[in-house]
C-alpha atoms as a PDB file:
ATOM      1  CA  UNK A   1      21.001  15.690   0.254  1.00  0.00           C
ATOM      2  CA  UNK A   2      19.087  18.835   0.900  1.00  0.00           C
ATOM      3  CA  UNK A   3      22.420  20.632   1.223  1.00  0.00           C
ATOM      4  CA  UNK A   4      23.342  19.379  -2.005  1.00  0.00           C
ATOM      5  CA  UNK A   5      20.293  20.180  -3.645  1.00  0.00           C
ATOM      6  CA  UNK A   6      20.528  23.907  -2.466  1.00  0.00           C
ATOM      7  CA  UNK A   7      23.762  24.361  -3.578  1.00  0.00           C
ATOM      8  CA  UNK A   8      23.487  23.579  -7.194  1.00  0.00           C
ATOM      9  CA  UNK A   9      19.873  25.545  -7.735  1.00  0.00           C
ATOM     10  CA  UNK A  10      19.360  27.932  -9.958  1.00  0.00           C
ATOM     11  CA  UNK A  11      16.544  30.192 -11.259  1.00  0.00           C
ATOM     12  CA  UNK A  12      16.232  28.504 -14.155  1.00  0.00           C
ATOM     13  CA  UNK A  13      15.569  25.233 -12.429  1.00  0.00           C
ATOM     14  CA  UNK A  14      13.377  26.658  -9.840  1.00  0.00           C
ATOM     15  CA  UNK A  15      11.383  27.604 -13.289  1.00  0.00           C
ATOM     16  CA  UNK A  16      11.213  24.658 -14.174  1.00  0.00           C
ATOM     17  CA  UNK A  17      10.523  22.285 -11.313  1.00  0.00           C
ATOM     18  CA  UNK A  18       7.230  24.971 -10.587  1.00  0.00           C
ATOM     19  CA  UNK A  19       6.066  24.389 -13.877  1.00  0.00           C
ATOM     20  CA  UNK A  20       6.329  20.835 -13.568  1.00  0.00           C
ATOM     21  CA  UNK A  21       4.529  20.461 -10.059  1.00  0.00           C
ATOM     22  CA  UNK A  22       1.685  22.391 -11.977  1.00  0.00           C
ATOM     23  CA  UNK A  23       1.065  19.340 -13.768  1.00  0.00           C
ATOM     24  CA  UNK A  24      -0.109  17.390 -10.788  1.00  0.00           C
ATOM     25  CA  UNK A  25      -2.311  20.042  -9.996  1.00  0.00           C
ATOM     26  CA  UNK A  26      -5.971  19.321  -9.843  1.00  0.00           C
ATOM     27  CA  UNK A  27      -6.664  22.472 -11.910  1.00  0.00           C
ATOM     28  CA  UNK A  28      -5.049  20.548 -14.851  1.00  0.00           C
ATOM     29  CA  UNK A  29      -5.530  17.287 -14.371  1.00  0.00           C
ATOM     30  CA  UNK A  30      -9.667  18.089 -14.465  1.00  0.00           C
ATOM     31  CA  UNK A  31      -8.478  19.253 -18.185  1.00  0.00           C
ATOM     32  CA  UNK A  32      -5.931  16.726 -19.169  1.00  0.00           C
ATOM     33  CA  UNK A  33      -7.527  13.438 -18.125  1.00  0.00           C
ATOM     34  CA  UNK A  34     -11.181  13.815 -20.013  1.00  0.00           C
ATOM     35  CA  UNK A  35      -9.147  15.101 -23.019  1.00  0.00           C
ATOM     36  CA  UNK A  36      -6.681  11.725 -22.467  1.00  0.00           C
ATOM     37  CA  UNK A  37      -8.935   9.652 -21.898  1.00  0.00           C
ATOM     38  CA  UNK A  38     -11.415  11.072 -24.813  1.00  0.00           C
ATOM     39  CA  UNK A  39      -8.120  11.096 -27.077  1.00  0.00           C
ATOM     40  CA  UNK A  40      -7.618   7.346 -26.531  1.00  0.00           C
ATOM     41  CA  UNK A  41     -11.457   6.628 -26.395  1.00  0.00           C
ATOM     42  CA  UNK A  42     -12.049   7.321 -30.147  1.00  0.00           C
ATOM     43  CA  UNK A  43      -8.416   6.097 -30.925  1.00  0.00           C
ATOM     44  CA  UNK A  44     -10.176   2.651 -30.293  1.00  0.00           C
ATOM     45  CA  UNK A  45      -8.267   1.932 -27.033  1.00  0.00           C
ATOM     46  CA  UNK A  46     -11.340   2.045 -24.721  1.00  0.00           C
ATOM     47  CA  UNK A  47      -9.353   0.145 -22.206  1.00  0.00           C
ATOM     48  CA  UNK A  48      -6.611   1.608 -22.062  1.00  0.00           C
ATOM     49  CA  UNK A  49      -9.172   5.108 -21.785  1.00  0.00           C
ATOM     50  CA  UNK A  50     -10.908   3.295 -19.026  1.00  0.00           C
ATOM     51  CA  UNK A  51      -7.623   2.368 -17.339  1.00  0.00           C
ATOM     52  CA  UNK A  52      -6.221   5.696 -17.437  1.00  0.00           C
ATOM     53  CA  UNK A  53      -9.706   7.434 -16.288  1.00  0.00           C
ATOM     54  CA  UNK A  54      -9.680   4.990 -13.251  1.00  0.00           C
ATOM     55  CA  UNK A  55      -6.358   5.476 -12.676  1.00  0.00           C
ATOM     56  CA  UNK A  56      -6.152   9.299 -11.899  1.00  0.00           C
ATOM     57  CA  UNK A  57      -9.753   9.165 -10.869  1.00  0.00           C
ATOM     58  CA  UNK A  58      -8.862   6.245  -8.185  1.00  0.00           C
ATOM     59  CA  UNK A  59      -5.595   8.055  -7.464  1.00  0.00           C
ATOM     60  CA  UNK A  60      -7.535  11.555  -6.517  1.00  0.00           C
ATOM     61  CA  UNK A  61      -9.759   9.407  -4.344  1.00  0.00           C
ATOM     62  CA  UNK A  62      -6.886   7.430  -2.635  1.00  0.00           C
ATOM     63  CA  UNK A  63      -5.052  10.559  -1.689  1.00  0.00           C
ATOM     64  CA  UNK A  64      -8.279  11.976  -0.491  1.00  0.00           C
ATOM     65  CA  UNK A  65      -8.569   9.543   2.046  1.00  0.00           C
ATOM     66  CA  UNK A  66      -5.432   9.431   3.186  1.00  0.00           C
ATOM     67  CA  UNK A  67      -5.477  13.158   3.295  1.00  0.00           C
ATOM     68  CA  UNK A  68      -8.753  12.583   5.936  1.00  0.00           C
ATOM     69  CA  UNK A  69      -7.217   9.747   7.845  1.00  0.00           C
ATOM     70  CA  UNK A  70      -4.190  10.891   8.657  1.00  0.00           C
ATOM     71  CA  UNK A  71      -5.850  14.621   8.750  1.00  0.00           C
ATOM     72  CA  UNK A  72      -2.223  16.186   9.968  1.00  0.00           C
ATOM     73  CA  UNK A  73      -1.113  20.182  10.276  1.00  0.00           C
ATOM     74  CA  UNK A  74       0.311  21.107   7.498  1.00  0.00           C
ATOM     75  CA  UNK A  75       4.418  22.020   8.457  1.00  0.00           C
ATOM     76  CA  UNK A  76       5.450  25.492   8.335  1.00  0.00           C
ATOM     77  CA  UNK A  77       7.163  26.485   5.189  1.00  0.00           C
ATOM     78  CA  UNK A  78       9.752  28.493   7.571  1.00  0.00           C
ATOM     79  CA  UNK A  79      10.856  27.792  11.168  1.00  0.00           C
ATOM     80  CA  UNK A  80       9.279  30.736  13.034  1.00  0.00           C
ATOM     81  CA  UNK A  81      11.972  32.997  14.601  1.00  0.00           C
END
């Protein structure tokens, strides 16, 4: 699969997938939930604000933990030579 995935890359897609990673980065979620959230809040969906708030907000937390728990080395990018 890897192999695969290697062969058919291009810039343009290596563009495009970092852009898209940047969207689950904490930077920007900090931004995009409150202005979700607030967007659907005085829409009149104050559930589905609440939902999503918890969600993300739960989410962070979860992966926090696990993150702690499991506390592993992070692998090296590169096989050292």
């Amino acid at each position: 699969m890897g192999g695969a995935l290697a062969r058919n890359r291009s810039e343009g897609l290596s563009e495009t997938m970092a852009i898209l990673t940047q969207l689950g980065d904490q930077r920007f979620l900090a931004l995009a939930t409150p202005a979700v959230a607030l967007t659907l809040w005085f829409s009149r969906h104050h559930v589905s604000a609440l939902l999503f708030a918890g969600s993300v907000v739960g989410g962070f937390g979860l992966s926090s933990l696990m993150k702690i728990a499991v506390a592993r080395a992070r692998p090296d990018l590169w096989v050292a030579l």
